[in-house]
C-alpha atoms as a PDB file:
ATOM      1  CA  UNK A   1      16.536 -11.203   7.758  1.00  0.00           C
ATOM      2  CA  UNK A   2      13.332  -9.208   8.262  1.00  0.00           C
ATOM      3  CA  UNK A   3      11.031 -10.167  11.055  1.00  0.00           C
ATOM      4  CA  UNK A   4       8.378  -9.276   9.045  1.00  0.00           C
ATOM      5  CA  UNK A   5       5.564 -11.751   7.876  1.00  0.00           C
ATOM      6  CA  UNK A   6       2.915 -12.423   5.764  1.00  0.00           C
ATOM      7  CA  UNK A   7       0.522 -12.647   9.343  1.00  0.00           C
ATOM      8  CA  UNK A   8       1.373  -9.490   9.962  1.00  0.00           C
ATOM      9  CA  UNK A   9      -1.069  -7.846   7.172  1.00  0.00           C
ATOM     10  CA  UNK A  10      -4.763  -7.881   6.822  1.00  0.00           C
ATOM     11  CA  UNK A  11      -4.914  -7.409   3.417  1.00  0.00           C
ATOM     12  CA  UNK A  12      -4.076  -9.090  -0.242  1.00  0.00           C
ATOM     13  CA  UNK A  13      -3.227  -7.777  -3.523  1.00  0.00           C
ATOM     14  CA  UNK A  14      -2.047 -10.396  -6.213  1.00  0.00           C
ATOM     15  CA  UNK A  15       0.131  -8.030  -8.660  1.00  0.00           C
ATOM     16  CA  UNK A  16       1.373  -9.293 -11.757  1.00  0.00           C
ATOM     17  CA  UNK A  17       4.651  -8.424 -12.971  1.00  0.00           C
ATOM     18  CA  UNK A  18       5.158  -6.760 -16.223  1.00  0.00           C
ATOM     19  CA  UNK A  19       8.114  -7.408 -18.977  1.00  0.00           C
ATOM     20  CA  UNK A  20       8.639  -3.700 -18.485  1.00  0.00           C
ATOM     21  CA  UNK A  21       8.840  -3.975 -14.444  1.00  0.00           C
ATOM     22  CA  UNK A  22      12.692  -5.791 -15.212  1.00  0.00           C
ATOM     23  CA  UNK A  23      15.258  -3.340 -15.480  1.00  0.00           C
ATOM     24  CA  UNK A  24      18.729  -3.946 -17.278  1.00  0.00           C
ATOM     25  CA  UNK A  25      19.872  -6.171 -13.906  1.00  0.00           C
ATOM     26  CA  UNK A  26      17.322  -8.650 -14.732  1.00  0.00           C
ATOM     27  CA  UNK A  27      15.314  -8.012 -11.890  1.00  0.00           C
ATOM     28  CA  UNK A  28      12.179  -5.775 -10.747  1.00  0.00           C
ATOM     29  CA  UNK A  29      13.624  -2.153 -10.297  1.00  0.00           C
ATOM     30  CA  UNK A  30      13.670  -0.616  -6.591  1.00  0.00           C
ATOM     31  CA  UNK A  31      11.009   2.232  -8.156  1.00  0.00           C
ATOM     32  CA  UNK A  32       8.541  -0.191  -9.236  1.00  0.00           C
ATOM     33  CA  UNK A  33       7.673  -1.594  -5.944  1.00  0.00           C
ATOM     34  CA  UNK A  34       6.547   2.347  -5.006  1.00  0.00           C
ATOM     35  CA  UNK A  35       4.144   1.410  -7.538  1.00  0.00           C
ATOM     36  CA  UNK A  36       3.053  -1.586  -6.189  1.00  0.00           C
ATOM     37  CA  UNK A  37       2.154   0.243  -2.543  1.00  0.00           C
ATOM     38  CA  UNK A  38       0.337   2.645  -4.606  1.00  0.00           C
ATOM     39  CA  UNK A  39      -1.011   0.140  -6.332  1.00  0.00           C
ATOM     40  CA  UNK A  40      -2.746  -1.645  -2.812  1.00  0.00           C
ATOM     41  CA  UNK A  41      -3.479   0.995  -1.020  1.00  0.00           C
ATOM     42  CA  UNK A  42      -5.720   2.793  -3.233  1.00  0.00           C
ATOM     43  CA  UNK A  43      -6.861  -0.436  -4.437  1.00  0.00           C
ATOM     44  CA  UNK A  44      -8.038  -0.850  -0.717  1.00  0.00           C
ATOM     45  CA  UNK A  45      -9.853   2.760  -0.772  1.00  0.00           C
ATOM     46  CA  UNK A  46     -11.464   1.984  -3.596  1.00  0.00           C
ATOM     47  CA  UNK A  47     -13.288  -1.453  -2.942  1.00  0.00           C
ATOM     48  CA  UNK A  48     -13.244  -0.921   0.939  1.00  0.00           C
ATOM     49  CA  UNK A  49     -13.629   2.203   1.765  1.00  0.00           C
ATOM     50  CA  UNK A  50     -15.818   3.445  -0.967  1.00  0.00           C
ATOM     51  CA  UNK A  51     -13.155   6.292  -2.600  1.00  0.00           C
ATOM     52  CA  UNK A  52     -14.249   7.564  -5.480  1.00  0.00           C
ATOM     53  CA  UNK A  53     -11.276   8.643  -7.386  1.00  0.00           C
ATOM     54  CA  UNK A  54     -13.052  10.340 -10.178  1.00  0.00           C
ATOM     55  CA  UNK A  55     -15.621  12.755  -7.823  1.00  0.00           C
ATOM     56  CA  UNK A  56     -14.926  12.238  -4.777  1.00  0.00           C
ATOM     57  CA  UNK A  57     -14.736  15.860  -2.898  1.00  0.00           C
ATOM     58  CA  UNK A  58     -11.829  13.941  -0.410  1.00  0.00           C
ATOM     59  CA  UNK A  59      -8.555  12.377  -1.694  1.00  0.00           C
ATOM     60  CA  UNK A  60      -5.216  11.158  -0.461  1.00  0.00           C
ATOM     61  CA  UNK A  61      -2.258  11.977  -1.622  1.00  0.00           C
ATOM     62  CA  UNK A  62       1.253  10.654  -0.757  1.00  0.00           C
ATOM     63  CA  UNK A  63       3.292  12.384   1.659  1.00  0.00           C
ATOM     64  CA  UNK A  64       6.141   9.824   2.639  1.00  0.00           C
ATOM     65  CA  UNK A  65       7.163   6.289   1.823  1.00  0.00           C
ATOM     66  CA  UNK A  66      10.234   4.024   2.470  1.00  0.00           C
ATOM     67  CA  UNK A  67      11.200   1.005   1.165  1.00  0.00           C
ATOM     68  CA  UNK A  68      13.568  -1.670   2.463  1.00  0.00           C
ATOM     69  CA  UNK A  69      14.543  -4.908   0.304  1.00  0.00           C
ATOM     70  CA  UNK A  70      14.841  -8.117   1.343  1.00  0.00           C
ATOM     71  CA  UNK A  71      14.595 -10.585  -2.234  1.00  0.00           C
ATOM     72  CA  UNK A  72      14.436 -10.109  -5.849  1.00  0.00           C
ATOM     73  CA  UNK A  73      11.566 -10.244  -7.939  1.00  0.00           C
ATOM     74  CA  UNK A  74      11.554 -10.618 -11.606  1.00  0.00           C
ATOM     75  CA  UNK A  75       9.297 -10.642 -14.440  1.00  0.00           C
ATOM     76  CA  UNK A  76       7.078 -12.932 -14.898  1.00  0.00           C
ATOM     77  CA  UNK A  77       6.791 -13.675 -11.482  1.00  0.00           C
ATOM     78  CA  UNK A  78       3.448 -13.837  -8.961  1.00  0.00           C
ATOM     79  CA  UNK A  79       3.193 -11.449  -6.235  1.00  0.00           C
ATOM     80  CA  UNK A  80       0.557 -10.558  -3.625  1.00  0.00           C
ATOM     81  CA  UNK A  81       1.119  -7.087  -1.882  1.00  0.00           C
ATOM     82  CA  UNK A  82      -0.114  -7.079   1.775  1.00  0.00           C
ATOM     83  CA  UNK A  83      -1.482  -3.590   3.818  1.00  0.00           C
ATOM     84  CA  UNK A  84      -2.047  -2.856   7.148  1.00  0.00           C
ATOM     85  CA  UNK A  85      -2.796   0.014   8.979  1.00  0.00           C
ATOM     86  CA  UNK A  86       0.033   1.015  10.921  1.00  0.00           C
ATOM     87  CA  UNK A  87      -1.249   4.613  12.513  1.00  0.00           C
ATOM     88  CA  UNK A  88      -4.445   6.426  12.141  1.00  0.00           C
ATOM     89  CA  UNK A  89      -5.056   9.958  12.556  1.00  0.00           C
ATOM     90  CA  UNK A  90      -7.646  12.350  12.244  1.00  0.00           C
ATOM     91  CA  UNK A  91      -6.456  13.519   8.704  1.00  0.00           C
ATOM     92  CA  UNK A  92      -3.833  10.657   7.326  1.00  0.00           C
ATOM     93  CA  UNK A  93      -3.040   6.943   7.768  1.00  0.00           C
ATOM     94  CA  UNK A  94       0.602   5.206   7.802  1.00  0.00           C
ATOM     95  CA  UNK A  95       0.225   1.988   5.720  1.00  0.00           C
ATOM     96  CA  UNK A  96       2.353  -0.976   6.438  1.00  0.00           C
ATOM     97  CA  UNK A  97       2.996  -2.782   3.304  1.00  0.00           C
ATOM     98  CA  UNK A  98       5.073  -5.676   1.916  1.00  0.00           C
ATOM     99  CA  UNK A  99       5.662  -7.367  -1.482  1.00  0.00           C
ATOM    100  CA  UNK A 100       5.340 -11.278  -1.176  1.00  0.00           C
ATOM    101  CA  UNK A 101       5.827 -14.385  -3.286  1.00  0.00           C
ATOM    102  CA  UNK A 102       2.385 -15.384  -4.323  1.00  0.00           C
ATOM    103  CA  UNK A 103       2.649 -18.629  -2.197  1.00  0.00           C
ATOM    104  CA  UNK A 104       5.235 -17.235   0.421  1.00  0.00           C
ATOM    105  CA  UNK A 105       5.180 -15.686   4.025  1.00  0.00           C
ATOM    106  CA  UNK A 106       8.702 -13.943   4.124  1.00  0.00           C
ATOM    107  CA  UNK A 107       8.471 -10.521   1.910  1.00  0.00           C
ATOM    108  CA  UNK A 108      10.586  -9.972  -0.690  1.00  0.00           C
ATOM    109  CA  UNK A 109      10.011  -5.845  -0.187  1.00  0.00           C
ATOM    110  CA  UNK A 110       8.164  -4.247   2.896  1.00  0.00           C
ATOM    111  CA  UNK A 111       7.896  -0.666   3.796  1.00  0.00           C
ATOM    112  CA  UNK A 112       5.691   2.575   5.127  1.00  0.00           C
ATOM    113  CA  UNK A 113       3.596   4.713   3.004  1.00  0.00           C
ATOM    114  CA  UNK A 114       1.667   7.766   4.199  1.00  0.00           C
ATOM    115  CA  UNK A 115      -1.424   8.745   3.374  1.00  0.00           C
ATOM    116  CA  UNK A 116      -3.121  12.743   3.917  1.00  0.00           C
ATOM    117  CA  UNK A 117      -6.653  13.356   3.220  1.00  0.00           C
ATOM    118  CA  UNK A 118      -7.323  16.743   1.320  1.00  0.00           C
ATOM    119  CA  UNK A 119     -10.303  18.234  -0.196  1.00  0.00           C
ATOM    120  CA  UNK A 120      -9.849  18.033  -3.631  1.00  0.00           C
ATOM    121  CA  UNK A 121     -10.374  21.358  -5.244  1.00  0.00           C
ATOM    122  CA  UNK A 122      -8.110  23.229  -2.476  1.00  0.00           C
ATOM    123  CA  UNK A 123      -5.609  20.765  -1.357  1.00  0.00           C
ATOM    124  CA  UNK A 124      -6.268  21.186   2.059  1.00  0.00           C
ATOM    125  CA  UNK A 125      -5.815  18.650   4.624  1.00  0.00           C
ATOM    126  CA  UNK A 126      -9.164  18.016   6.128  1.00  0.00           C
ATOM    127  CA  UNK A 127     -10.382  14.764   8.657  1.00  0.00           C
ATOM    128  CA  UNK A 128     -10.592  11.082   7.211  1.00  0.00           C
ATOM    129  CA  UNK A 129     -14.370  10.363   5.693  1.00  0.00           C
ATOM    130  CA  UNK A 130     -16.180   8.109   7.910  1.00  0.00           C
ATOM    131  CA  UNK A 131     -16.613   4.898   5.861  1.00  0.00           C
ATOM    132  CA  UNK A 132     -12.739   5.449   4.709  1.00  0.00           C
ATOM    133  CA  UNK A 133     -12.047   5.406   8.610  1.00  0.00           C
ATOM    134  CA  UNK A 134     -14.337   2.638   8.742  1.00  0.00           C
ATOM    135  CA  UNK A 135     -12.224   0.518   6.054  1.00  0.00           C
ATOM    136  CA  UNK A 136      -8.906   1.354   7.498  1.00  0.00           C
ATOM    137  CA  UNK A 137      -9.946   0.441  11.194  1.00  0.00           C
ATOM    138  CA  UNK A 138     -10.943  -2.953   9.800  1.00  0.00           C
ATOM    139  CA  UNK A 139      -7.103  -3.639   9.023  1.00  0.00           C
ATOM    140  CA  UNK A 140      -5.082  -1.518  11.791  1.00  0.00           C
ATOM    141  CA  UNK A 141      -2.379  -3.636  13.407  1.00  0.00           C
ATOM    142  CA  UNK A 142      -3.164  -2.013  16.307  1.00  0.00           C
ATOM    143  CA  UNK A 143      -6.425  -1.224  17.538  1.00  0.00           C
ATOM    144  CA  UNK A 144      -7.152   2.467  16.891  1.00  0.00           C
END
């Protein structure tokens, strides 16, 4: 049983499950949740920490994620994906995250997901904007 709960994040996603999110075993595939954790933390730049995907000279890009599974999901159900900052560096953040029922506490999915900032055109890594930092101090488990 995981000892993780819905307390332990400081932020909320509701995602709604597709038809296409079911694979043949009649349940949410393991891949899809990846998707999901995408899905929040940018979701989280975006409206928090001001990222503009489009122009923005600084963006993050995956380096690592794991995923452990606790309960099924299945389409059509309600979830709500919950983020925290787990670590903060000068140049990437470790995101806790976990896929809930929409009116539960236990997660059905919860993982790690790892952020590095780069400048855009180069690929580079290069230090966390300040109102990004800003954002993801606001939800750090810890403080930073």
């Amino acid at each position: 049983m995981s000892t993780e709960h819905a307390g332990d994040y400081r932020y909320f996603l509701p995602i709604t499950t597709r038809w296409m999110d079911n694979d043949v075993y009649g349940h949410v595939n393991n891949v899809t949740y990846y998707s999901y954790f995408d899905t929040v933390a940018n979701h989280y730049l975006i409206t928090e920490g001001g990222l503009d995907i489009h122009a923005s000279p600084v963006i993050a890009l995956v380096v690592e994620s794991s995923c452990s599974y606790r309960a099924p999901a299945a389409y059509p159900d309600a979830l709500r994906a919950g983020l925290r900052v787990d670590a903060l560096s000068r140049r990437s953040v470790s995101w806790g995250v976990a896929i809930f029922p929409a009116e539960g506490d236990e997660p059905m999915a919860h993982g790690r997901f790892v952020h590095v900032f780069v400048d855009r055109e180069h690929r580079r890594a290069v230090p966390i904007p300040d109102t990004i930092r800003t954002a993801l101090e606001a939800i750090a488990a810890q403080p930073q």
